[in-house]
N, C-alpha and C. Protein backbone atom coordinates (compact mmCIF):
# COMPACT_ATOMS: atom_id res chain seq x y z
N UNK A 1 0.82 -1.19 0.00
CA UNK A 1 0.00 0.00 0.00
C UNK A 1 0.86 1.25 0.00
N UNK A 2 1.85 1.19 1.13
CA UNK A 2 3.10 2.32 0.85
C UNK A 2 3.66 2.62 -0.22
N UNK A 3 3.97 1.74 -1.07
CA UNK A 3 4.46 1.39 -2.18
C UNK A 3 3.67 1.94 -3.20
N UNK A 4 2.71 1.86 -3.51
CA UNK A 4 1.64 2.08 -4.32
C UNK A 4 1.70 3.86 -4.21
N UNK A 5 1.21 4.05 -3.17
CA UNK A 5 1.07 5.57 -2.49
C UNK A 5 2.87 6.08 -3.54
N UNK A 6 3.57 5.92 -2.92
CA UNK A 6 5.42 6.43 -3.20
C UNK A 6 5.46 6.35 -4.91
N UNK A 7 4.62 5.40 -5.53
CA UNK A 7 5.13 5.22 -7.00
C UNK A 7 4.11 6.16 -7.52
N UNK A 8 3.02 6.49 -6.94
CA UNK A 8 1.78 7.16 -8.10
C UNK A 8 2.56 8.55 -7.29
N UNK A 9 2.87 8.98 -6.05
CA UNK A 9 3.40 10.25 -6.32
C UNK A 9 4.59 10.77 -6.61
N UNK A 10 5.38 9.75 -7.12
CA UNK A 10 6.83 9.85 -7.89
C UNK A 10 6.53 10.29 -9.68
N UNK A 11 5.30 9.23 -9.33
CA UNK A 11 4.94 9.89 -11.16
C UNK A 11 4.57 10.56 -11.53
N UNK A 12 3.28 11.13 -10.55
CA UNK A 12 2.91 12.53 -10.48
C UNK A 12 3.56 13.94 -9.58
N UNK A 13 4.95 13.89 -9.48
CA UNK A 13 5.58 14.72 -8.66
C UNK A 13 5.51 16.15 -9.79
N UNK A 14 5.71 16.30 -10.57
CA UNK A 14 5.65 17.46 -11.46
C UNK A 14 4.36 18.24 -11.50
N UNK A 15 3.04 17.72 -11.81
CA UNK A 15 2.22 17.63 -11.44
C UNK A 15 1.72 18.54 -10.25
N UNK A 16 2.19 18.03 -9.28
CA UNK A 16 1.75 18.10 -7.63
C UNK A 16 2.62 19.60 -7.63
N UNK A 17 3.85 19.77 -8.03
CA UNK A 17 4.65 20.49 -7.92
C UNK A 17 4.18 21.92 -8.58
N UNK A 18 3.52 21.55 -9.90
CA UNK A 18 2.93 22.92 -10.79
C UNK A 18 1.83 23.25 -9.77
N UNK A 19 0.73 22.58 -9.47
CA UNK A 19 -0.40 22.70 -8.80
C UNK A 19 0.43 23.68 -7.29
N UNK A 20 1.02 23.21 -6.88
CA UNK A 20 1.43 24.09 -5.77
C UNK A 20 1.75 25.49 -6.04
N UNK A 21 2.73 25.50 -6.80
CA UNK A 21 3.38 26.94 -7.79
C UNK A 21 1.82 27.55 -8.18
N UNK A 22 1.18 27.20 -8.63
CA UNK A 22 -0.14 27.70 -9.39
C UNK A 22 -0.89 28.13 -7.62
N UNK A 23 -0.83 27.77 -6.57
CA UNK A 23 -1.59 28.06 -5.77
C UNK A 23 -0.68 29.29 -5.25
N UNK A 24 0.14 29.27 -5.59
CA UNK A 24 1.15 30.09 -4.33
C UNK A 24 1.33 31.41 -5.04
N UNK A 25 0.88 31.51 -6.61
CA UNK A 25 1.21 32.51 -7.35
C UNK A 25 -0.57 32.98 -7.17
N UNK A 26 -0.92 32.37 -7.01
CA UNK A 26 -2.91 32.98 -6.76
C UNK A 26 -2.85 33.54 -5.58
N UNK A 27 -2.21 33.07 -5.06
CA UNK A 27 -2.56 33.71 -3.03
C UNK A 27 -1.99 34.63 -3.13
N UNK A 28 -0.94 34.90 -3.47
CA UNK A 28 0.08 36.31 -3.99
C UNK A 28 -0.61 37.46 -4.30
N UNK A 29 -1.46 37.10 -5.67
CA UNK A 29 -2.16 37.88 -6.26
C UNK A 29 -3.25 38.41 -5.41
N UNK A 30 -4.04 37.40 -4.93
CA UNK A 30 -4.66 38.02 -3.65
C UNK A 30 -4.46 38.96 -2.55
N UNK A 31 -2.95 38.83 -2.25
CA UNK A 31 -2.67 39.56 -1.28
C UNK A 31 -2.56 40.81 -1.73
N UNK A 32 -1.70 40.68 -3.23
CA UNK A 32 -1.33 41.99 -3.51
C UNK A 32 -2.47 43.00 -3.91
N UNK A 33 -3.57 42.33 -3.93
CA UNK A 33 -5.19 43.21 -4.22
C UNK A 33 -5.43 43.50 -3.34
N UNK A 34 -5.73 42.65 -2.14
CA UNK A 34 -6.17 43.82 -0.85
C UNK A 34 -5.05 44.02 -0.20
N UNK A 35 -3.76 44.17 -0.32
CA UNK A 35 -2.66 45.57 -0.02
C UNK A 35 -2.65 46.77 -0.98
N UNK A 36 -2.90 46.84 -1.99
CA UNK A 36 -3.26 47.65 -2.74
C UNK A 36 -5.01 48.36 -2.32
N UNK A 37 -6.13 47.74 -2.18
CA UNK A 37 -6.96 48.17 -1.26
C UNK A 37 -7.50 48.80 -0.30
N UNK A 38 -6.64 48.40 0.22
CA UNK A 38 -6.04 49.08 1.89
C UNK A 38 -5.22 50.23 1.93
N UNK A 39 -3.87 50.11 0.64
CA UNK A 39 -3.22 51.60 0.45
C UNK A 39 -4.46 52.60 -0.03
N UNK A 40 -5.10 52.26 -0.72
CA UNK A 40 -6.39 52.97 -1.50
C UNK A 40 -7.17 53.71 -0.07
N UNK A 41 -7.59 53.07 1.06
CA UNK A 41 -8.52 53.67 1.52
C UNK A 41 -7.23 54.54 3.03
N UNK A 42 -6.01 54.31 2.90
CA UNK A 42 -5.20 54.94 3.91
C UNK A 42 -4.81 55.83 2.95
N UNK A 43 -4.91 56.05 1.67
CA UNK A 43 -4.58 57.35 0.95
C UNK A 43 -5.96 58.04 0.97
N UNK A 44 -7.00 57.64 1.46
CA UNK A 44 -8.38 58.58 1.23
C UNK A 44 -8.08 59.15 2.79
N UNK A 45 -7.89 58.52 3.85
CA UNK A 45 -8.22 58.92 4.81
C UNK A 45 -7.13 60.02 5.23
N UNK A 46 -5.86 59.81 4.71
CA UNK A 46 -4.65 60.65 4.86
C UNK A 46 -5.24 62.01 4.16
N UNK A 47 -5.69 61.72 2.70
CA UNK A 47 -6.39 63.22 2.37
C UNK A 47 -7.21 63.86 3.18
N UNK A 48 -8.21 62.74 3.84
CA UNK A 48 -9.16 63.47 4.74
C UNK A 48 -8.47 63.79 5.75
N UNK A 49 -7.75 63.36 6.34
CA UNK A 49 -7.35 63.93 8.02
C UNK A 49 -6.35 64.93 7.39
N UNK A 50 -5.51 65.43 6.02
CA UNK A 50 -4.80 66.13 6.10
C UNK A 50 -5.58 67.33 5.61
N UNK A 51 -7.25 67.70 4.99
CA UNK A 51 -7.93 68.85 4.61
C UNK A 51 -8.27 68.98 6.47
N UNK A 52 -8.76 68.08 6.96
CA UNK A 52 -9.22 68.58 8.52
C UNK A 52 -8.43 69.03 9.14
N UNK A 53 -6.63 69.07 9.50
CA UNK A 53 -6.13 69.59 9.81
C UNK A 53 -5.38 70.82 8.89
N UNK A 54 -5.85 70.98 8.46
CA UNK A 54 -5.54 72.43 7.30
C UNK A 54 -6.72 73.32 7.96
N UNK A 55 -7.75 72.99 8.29
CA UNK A 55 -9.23 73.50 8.29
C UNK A 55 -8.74 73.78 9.48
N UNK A 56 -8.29 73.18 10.97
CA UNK A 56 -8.28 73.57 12.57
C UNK A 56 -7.22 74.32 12.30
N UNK A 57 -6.14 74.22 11.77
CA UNK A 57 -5.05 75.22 11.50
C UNK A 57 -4.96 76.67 10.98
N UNK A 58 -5.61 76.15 10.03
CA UNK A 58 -6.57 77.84 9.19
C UNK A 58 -7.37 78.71 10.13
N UNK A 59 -8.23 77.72 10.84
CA UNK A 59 -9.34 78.11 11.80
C UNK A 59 -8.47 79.67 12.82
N UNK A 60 -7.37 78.32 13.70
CA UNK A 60 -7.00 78.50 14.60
C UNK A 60 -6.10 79.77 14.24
N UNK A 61 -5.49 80.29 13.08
CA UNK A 61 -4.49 81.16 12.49
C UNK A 61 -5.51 82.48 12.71
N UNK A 62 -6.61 81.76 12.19
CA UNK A 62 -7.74 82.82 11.84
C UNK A 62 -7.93 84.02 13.48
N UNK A 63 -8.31 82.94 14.45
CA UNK A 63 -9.09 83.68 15.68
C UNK A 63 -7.75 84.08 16.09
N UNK A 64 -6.61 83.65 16.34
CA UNK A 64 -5.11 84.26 16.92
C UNK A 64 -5.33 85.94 16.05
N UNK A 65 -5.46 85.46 14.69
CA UNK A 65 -4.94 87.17 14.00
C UNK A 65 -6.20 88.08 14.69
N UNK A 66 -7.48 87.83 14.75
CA UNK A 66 -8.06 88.73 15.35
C UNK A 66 -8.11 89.53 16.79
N UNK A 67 -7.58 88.35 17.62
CA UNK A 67 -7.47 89.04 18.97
C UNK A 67 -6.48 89.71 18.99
N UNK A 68 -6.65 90.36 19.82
CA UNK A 68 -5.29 91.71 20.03
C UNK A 68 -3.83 90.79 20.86
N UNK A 69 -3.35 91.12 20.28
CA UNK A 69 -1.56 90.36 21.02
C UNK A 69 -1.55 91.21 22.64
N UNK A 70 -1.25 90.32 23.30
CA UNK A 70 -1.10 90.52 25.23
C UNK A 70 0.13 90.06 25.01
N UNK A 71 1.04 90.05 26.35
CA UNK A 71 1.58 89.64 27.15
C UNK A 71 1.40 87.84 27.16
N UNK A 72 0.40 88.08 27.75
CA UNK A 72 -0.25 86.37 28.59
C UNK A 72 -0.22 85.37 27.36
N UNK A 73 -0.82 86.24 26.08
CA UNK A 73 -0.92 85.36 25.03
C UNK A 73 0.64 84.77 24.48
N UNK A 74 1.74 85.45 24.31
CA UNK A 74 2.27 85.64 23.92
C UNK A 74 3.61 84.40 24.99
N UNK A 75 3.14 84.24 26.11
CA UNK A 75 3.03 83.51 27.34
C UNK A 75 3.11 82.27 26.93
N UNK A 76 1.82 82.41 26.55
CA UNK A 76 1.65 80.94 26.84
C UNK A 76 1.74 80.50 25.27
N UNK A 77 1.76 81.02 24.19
CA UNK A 77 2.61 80.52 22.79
C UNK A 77 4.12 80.00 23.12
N UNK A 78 4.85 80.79 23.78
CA UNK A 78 6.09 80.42 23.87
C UNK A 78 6.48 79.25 24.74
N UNK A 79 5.35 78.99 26.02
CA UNK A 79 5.55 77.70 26.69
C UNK A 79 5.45 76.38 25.87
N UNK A 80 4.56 76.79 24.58
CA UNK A 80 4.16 75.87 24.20
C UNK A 80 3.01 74.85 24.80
N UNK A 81 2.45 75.69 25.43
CA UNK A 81 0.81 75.10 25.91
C UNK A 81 -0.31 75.09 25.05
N UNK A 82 -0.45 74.34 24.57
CA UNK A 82 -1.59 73.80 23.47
C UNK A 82 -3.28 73.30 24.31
N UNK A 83 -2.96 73.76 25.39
CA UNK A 83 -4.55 72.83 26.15
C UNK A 83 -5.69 73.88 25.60
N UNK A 84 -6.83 73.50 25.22
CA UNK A 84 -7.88 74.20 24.70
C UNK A 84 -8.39 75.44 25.96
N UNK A 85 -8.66 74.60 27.23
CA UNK A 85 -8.93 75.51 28.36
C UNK A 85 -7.99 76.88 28.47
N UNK A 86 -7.24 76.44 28.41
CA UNK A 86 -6.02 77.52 28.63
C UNK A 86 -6.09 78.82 27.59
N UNK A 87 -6.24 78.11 26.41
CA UNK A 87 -6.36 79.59 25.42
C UNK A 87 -7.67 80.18 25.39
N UNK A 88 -8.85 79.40 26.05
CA UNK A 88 -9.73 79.98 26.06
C UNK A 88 -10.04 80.98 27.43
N UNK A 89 -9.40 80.40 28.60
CA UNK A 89 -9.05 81.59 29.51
C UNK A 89 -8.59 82.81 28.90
N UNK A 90 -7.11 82.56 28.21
CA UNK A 90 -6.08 83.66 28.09
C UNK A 90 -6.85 84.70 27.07
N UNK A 91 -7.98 84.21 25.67
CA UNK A 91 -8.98 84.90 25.03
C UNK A 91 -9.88 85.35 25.55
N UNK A 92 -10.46 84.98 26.96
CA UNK A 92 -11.48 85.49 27.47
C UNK A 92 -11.14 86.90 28.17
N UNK A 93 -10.13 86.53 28.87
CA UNK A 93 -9.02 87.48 29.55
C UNK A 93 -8.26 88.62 28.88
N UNK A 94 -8.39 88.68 27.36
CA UNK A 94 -7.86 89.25 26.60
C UNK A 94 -8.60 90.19 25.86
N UNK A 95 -9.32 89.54 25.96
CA UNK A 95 -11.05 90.47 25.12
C UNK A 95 -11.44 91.21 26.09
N UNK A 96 -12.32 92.71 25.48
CA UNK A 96 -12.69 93.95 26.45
C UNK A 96 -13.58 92.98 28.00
N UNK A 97 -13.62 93.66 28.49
CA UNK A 97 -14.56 92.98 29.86
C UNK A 97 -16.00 92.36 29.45
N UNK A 98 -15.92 91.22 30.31
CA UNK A 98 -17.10 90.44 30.12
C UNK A 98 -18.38 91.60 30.29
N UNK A 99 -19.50 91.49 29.70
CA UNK A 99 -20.55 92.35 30.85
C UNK A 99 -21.46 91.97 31.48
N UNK A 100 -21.55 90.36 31.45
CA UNK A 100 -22.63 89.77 32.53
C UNK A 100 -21.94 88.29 32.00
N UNK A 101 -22.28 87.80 33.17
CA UNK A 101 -22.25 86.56 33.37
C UNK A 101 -22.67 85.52 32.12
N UNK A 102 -23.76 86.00 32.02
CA UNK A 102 -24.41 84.93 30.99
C UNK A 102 -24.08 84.68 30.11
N UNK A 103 -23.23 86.27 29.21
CA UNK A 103 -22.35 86.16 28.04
C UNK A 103 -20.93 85.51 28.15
N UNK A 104 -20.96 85.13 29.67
CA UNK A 104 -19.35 84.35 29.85
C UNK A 104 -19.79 83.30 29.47
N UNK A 105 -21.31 82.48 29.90
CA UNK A 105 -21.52 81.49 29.93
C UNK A 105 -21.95 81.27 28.47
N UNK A 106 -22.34 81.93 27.76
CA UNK A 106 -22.61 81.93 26.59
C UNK A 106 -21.24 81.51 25.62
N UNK A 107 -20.17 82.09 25.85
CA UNK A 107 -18.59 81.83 25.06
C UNK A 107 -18.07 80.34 25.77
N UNK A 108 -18.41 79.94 26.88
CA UNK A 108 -18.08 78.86 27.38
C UNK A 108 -18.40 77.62 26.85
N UNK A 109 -20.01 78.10 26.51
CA UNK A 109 -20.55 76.84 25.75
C UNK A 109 -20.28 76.33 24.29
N UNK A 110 -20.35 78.01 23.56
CA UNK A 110 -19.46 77.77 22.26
C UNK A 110 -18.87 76.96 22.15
N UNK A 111 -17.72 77.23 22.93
CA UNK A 111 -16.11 76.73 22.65
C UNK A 111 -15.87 75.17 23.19
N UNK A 112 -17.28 74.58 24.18
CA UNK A 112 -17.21 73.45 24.04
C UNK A 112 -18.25 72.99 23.06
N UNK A 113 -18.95 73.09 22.35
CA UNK A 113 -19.60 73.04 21.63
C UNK A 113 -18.70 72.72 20.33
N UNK A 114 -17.72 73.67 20.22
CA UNK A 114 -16.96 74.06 18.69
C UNK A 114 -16.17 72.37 19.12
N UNK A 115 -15.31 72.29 20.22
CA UNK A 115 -14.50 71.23 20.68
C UNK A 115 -14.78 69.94 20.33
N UNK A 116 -16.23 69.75 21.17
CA UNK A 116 -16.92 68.78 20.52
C UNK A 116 -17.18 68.26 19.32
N UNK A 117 -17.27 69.41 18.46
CA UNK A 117 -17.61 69.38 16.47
C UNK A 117 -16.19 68.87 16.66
N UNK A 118 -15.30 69.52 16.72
CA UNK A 118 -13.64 69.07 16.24
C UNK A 118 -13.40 67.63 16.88
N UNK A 119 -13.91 67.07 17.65
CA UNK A 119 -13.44 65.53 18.34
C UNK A 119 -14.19 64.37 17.86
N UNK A 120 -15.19 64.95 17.00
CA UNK A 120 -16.52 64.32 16.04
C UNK A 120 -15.92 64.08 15.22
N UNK A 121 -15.43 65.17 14.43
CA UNK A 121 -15.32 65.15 12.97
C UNK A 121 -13.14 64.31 12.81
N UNK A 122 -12.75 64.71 14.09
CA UNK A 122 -11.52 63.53 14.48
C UNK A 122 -11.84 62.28 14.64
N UNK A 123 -12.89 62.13 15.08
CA UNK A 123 -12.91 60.56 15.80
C UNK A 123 -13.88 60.08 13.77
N UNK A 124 -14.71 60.74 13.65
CA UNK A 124 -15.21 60.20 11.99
C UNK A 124 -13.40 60.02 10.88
N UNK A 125 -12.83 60.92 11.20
CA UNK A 125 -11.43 60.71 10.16
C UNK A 125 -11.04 59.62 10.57
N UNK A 126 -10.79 59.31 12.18
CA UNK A 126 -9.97 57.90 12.39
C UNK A 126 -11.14 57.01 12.09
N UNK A 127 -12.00 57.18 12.16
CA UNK A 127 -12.98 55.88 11.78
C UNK A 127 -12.83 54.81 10.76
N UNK A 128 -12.15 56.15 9.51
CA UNK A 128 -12.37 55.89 8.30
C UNK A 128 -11.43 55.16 8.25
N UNK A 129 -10.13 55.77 8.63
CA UNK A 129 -8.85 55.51 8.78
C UNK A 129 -8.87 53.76 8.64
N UNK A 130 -9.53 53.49 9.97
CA UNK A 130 -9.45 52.12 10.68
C UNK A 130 -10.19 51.18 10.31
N UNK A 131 -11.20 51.55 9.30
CA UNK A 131 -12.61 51.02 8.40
C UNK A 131 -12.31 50.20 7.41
């Protein structure tokens, strides 16, 4: 029976051998379609996360040129403090006097409001990213 088995795959060794080559050159091809796939949708998402950060950058260029240059501002650029709270103190603080309360509370909510849109529309880019 061993025997039998050893001689039919001695005769068919070429055979067995193409069939393998033929599988190994298909799986290849496969791979190289969805790696190519995958570059496809990490080049969409790189465009997208690189217009969204053009857009917070632009944004952010934007409200700096309007407020008037302080001291404090000027402060805390050079520490290199990036925390959202912080520049929104140092803008609140920087702008003519509040005149009631409510309009503090009114810019407060904005700016978490705006925060929120920006951690949305971050967390939708990585979505895609990771999709």
């Amino acid at each position: 029976m061993l025997d039998q088995i050893l001689t039919f795959t001695m005769s068919n060794i070429q055979l067995i051998t193409t069939g393998l080559i033929f599988a190994a050159v298909f799986l290849e091809f496969v791979h190289i379609g969805q790696t190519s796939r995958i570059n496809r949708r990490l080049k969409r998402a790189g465009h997208w996360l690189q217009r969204y950060l053009n857009a917070v950058f632009r944004e952010d260029a934007y409200e700096e040129s309007e407020q008037p240059e302080t001291g404090l501002e000027e402060d805390v650029r050079t520490s290199g403090k990036s925390d959202a709270k912080e520049r929104e103190s140092v803008q609140l603080s920087a702008a003519k006097p509040v005149k009631s309360r409510q309009e503090e509370e009114m810019r407060v909510a904005l700016a978490h409001k705006k925060q929120r849109k920006e951690e949305e529309l971050l967390d939708t880019v990585l979505q895609e990213i990771f999709d």
